[in-house]
Protein backbone atom coordinates (compact mmCIF):
# COMPACT_ATOMS: atom_id res chain seq x y z
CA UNK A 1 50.90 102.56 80.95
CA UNK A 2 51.71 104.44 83.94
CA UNK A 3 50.38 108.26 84.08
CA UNK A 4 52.83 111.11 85.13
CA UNK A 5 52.81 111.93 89.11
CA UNK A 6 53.65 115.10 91.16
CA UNK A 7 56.46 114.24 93.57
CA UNK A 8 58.38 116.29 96.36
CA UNK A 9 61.81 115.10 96.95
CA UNK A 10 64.30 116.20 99.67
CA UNK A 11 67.59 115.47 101.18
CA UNK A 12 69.02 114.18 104.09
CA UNK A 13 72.82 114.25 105.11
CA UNK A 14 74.95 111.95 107.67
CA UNK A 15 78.62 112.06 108.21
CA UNK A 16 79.58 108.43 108.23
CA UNK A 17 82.88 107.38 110.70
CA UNK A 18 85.72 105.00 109.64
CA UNK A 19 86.08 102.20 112.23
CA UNK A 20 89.55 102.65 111.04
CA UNK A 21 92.28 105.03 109.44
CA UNK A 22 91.12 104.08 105.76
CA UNK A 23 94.64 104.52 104.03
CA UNK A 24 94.73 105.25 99.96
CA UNK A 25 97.85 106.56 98.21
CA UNK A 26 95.62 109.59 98.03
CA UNK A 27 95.21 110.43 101.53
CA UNK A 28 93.62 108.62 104.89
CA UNK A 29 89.87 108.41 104.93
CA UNK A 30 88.52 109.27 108.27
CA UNK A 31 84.82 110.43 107.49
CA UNK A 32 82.38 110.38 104.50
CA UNK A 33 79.67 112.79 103.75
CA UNK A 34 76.67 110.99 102.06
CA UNK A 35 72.85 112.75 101.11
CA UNK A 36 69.94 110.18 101.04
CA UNK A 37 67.76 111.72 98.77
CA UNK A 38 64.36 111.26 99.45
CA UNK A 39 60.93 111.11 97.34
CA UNK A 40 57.24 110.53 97.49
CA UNK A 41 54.06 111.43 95.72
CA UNK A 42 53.00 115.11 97.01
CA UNK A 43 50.71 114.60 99.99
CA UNK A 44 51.60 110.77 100.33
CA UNK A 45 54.25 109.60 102.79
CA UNK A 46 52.98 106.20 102.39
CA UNK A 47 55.84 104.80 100.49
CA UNK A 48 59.21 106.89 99.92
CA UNK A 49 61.63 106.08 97.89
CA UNK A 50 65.65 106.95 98.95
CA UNK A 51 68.31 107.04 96.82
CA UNK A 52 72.27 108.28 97.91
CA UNK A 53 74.37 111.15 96.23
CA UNK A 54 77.71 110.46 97.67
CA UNK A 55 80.49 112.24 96.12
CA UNK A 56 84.06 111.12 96.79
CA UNK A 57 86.79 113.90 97.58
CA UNK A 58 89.46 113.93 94.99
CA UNK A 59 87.27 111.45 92.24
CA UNK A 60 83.80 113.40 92.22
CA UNK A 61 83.29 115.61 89.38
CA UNK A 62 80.56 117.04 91.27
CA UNK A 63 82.36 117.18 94.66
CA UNK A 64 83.10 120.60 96.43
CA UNK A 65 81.71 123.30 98.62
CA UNK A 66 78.96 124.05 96.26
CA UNK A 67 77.62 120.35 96.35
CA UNK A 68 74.71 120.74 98.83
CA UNK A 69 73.22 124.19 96.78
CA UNK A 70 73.38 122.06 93.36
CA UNK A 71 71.64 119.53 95.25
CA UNK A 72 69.26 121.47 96.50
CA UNK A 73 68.56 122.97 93.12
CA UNK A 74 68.24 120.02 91.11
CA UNK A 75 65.47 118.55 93.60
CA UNK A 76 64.04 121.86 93.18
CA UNK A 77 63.70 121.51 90.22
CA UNK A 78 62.71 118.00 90.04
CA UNK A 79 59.81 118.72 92.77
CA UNK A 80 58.32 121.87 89.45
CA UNK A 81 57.80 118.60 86.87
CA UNK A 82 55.82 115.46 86.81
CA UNK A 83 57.39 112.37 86.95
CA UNK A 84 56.82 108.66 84.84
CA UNK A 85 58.45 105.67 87.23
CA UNK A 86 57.77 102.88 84.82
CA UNK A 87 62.16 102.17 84.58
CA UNK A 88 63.08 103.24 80.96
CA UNK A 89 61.47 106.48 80.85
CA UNK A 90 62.11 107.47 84.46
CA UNK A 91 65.84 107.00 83.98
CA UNK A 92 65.34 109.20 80.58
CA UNK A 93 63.88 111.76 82.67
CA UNK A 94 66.94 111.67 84.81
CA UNK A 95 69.68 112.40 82.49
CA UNK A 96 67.66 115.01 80.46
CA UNK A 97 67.49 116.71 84.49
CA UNK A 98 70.54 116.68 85.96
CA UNK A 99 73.60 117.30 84.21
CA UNK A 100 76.52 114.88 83.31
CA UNK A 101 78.94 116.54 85.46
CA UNK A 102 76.91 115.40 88.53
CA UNK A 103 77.04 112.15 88.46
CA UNK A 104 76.03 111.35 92.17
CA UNK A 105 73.70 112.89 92.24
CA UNK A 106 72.20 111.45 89.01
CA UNK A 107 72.79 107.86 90.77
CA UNK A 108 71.05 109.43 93.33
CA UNK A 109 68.19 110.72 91.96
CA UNK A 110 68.25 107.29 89.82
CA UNK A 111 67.96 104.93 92.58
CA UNK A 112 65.08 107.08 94.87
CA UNK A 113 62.73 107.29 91.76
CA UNK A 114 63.40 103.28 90.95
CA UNK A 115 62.79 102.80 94.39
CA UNK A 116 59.37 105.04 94.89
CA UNK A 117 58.29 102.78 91.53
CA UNK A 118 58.76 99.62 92.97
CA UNK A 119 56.72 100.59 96.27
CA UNK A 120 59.62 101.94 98.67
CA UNK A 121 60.76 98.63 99.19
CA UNK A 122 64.35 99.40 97.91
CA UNK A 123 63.88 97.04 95.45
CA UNK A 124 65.33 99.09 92.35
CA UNK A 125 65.44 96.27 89.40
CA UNK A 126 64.49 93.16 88.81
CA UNK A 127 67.13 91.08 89.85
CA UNK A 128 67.62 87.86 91.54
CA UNK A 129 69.92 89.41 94.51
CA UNK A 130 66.81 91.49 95.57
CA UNK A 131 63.95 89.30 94.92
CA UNK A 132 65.63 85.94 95.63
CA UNK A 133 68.30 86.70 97.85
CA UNK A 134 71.17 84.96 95.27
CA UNK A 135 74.31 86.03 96.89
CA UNK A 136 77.00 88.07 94.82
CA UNK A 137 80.70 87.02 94.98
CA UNK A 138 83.19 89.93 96.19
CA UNK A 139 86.37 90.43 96.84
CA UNK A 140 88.03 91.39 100.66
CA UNK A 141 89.56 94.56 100.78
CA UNK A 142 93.06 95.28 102.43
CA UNK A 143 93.83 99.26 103.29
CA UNK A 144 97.24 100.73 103.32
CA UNK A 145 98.27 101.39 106.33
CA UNK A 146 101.50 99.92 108.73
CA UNK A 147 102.76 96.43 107.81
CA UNK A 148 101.47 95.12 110.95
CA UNK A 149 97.93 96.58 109.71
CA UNK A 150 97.55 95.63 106.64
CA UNK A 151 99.26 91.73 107.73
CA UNK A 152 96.04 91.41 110.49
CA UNK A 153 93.78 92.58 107.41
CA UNK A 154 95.24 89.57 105.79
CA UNK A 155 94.69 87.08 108.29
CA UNK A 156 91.39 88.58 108.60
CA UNK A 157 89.93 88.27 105.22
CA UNK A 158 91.87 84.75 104.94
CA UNK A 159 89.89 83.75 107.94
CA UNK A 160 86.94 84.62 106.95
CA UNK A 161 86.64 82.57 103.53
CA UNK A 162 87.10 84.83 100.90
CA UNK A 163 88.70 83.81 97.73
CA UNK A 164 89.52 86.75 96.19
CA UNK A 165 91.84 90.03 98.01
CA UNK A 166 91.97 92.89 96.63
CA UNK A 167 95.41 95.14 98.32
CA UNK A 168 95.74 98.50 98.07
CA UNK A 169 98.92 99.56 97.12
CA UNK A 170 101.44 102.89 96.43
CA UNK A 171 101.62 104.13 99.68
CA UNK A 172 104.17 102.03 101.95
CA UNK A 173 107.77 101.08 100.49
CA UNK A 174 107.60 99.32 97.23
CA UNK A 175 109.73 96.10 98.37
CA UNK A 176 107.17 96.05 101.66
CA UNK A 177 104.17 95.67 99.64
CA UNK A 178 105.89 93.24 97.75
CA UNK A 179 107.06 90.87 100.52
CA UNK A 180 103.71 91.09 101.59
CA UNK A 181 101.63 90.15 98.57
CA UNK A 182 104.51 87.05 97.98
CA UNK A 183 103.39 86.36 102.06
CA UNK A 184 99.65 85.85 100.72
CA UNK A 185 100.48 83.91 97.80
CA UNK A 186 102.68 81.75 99.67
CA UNK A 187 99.95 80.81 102.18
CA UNK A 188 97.30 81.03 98.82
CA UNK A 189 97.59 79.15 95.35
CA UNK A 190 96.11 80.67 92.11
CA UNK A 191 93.62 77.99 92.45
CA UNK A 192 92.98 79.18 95.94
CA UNK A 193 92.93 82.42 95.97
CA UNK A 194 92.48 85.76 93.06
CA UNK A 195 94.84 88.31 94.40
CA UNK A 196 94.21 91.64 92.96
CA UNK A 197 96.04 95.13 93.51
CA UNK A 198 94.95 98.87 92.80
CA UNK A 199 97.55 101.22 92.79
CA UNK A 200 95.28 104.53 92.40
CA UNK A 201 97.78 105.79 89.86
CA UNK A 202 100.98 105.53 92.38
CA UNK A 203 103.22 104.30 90.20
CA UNK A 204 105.54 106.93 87.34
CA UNK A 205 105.45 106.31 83.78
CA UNK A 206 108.85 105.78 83.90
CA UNK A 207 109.05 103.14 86.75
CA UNK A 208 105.41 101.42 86.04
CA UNK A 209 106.63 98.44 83.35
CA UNK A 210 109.85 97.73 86.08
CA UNK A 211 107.36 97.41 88.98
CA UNK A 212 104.80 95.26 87.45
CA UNK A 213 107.66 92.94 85.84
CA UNK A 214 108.94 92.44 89.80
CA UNK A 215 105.04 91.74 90.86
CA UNK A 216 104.77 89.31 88.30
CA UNK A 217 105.90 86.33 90.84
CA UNK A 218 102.88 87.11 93.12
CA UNK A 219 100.64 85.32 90.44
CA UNK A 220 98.49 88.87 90.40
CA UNK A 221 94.97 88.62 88.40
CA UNK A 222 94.98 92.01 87.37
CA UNK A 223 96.33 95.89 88.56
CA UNK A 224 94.17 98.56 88.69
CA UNK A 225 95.15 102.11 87.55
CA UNK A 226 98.65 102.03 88.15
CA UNK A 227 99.40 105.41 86.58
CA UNK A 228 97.50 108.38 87.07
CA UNK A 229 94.84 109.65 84.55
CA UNK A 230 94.99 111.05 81.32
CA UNK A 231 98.36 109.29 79.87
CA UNK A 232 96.55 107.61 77.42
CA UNK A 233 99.56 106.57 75.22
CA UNK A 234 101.64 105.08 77.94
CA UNK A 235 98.41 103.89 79.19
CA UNK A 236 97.97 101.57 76.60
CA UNK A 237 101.51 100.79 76.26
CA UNK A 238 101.05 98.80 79.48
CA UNK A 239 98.19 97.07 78.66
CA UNK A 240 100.40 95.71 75.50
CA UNK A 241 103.36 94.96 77.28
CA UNK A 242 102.62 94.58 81.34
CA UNK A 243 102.41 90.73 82.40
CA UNK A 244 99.59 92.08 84.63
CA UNK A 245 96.33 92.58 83.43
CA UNK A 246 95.38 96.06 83.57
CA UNK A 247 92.36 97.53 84.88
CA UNK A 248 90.52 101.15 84.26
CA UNK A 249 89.31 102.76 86.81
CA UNK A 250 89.86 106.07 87.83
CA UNK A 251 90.02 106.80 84.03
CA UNK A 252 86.97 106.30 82.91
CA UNK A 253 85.26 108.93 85.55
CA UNK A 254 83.74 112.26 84.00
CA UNK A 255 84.44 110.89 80.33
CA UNK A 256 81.41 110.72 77.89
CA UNK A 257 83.86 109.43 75.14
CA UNK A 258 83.44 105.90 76.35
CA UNK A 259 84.32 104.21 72.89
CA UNK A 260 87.12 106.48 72.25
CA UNK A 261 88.74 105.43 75.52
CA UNK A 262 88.01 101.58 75.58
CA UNK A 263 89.68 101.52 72.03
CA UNK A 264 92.50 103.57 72.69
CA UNK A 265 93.76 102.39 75.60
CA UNK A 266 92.46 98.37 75.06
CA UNK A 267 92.52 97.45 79.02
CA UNK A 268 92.26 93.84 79.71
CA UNK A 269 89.20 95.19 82.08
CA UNK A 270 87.64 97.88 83.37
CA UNK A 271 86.12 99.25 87.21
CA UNK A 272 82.69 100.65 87.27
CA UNK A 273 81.16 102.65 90.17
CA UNK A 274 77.97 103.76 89.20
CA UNK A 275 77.87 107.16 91.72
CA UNK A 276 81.03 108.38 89.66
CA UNK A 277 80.02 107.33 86.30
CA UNK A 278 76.85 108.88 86.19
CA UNK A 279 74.58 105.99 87.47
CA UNK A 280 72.66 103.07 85.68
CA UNK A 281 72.48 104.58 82.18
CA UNK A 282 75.64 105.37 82.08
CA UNK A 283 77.04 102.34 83.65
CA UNK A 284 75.10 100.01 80.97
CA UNK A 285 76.79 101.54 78.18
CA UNK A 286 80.04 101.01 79.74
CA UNK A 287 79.20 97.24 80.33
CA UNK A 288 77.72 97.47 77.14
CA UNK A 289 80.76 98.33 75.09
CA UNK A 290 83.34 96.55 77.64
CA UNK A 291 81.54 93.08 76.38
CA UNK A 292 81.30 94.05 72.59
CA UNK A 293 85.10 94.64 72.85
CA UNK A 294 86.04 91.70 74.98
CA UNK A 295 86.60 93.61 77.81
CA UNK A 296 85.93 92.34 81.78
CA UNK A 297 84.46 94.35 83.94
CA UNK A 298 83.64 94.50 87.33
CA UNK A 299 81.29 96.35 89.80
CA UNK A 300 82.93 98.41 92.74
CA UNK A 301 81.21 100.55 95.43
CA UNK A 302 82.64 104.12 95.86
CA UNK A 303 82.12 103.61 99.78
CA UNK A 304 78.67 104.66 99.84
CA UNK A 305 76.16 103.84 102.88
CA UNK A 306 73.71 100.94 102.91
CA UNK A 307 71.35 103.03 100.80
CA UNK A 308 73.96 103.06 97.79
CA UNK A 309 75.28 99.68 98.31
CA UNK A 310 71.94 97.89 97.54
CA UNK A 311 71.45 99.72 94.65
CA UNK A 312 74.95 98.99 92.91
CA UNK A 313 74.39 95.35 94.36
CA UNK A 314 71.15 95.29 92.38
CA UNK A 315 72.32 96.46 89.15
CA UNK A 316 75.44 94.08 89.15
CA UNK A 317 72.62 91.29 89.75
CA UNK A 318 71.01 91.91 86.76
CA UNK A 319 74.36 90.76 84.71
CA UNK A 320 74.53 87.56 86.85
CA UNK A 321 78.65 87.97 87.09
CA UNK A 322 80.95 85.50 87.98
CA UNK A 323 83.85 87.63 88.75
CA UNK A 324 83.88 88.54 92.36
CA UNK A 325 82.78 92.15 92.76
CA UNK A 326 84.13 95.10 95.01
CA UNK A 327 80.71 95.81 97.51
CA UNK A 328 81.92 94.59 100.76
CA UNK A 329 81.99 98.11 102.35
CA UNK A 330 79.24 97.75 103.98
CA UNK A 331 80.94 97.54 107.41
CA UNK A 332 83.24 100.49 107.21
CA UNK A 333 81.22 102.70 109.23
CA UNK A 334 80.37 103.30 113.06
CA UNK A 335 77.02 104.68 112.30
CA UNK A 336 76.26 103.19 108.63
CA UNK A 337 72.66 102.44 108.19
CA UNK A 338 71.51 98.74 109.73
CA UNK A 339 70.16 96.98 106.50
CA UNK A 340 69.58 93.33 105.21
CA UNK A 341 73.30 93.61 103.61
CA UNK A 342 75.01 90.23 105.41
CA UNK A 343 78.33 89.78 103.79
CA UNK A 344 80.11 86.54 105.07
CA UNK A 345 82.57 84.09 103.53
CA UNK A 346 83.69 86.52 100.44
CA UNK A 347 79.63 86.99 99.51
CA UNK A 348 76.94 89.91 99.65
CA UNK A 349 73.28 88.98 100.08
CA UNK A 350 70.19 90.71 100.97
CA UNK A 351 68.70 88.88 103.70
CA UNK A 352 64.68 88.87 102.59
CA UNK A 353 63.91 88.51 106.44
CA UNK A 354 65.73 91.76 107.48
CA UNK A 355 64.61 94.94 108.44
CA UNK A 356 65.91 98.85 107.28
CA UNK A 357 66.90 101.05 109.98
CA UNK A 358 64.66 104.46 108.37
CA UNK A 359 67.25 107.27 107.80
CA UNK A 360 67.88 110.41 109.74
């Protein structure tokens, strides 16, 4: 049994820079704002624990201009109480803390208390990724952006081994994207190569079955959210009728009704990012009911730092998936943190011989 500590937690904050124009059909990503929350036992800076709150313009429920004072309050807060870091009851503590409307910061707060409670290692779970450097599968991302862009992403990511792409689509002329995914499958078989798409909601209600009947040809594994939120009925319409597999992903964010949505809508599979569910509780119940329904899943970073990365890394580890996940973000950033991430050849490992660069 492990007895209640004292703890003082604090934040730090870094503006990470694209090496690139990162193009959505939202908007172009050209800086991220991340806090690295970090904890130790009062009067002990032996071992600190860091965790990352890193909410995501335009998907955060808890992102705005008010972000850093509810930060601030909640590790106020957090620094009044005493604190158990055996896993169950620390993650208990958690959600009875900070509210379900901040979910980053619940990741957050999550991750730096795991962290403290396995010695500041950033080991947060038990999990073979961590402890014996097993290396997760993942897809290769391609960004919107010009043809010739997005065609040199292509190559890239082909180059470089990986057997699953993931394009982003909804932003460039529909026929354009097209050519282009028929240009990978032409070089790629389905045995070769999973090609997935996410359409961040791009498409109408009206045009969405038409579009996904003229992508059928590309041989596509799946689609993910390719209408915007909250149109549950035509929602699951798709799923029923689309030759695509549909995904979930921007629809599941800030909703506490998980069952009522997984049954409603009955998606073929569904996208979890732990900083914009509401972290590891939250994301085990989605897994939880996904796989009683017959429901895939897979785990996707939210473009967090190095700090975030190995914790979402970790807690897909502890599933041992098959399906290749979406954490190779890692090397987005100019000034991300230098960590023992290596992705190469479509996998993410932690390198047990590398070193942390200490944040600041």
């Amino acid at each position: 049994m492990t007895l209640p500590v004292s703890l003082d937690f604090s934040f730090l904050k870094r503006t990470l820079q694209f090496r690139f124009e990162a193009g959505t059909s939202r908007g172009v990503l050209r800086t991220r704002d991340v806090y690295w929350i970090r904890v130790h036992r009062k009067g002990d800076l032996e071992q600190v624990g860091w965790g990352e709150a890193a909410p995501l313009a335009g998907l955060s429920p808890d992102f705005g201009p008010d972000f850093e004072t509810q930060l601030r309050g909640v590790l106020k807060a957090a620094s009044t109480r005493s604190w158990e870091l055996k896993e169950e009851i620390c993650l208990q503590q958690v959600s009875k803390l900070v509210p379900f409307s901040l979910p980053s910061i619940r990741f957050g707060m999550e991750t730096a208390l795991l962290d403290l409670g396995n010695g500041g290692r950033k080991r947060i779970l038990a999990n073979v990724f961590f402890d014996q450097g097993t290396p997760l599968p993942i897809n290769g991302l391609i960004w919107m952006g010009t043809r010739e862009f997005m065609l040199q992403q292509i190559h890239q990511k082909l180059g470089e081994g990986y057997s699953c792409l993931k394009m982003k689509i909804g932003a460039l002329d529909f026929d354009q994207e097209r050519e282009l995914l028929q240009s990978i499958r032409k070089q790629k078989a389905t045995d070769e190569l999973t090609l997935r798409v996410d359409a961040n909601g791009a498409f109408s209600v009206q045009e969405a079955i038409s579009k996904l009947e003229q992508l059928q040809d590309c041989d596509l594994h799946s689609i993910e959210q390719p209408i915007r939120v909250g149109q549950w009925e035509a929602m699951r319409e798709l799923a029923k009728q689309s030759p695509i597999s549909i995904a979930l992903d921007e629809e599941l964010i800030g909703r506490s009704n998980k069952e009522e949505v997984l049954n409603f809508i009955q998606p073929q599979f569904i996208i979890l990012k732990p900083s914009l569910l509401g972290g590891i509780l939250e994301t085990r119940e989605w897994i939880r009911l996904a796989e009683e329904m017959g429901i895939g899943w897979w785990m996707t970073s939210a473009l967090e730092s190095s700090i975030g990365l190995n914790a979402i890394s970790q807690l897909t580890a502890t599933y041992s998936p098959r399906l290749p996940q979406g954490l190779g973000t890692g090397k987005l950033y100019d000034n991300n943190l230098s960590s023992p991430l290596l992705v190469q050849a479509g996998e993410i490992q932690y390198v047990q011989e590398g070193t942390w660069e200490t944040p600041s």
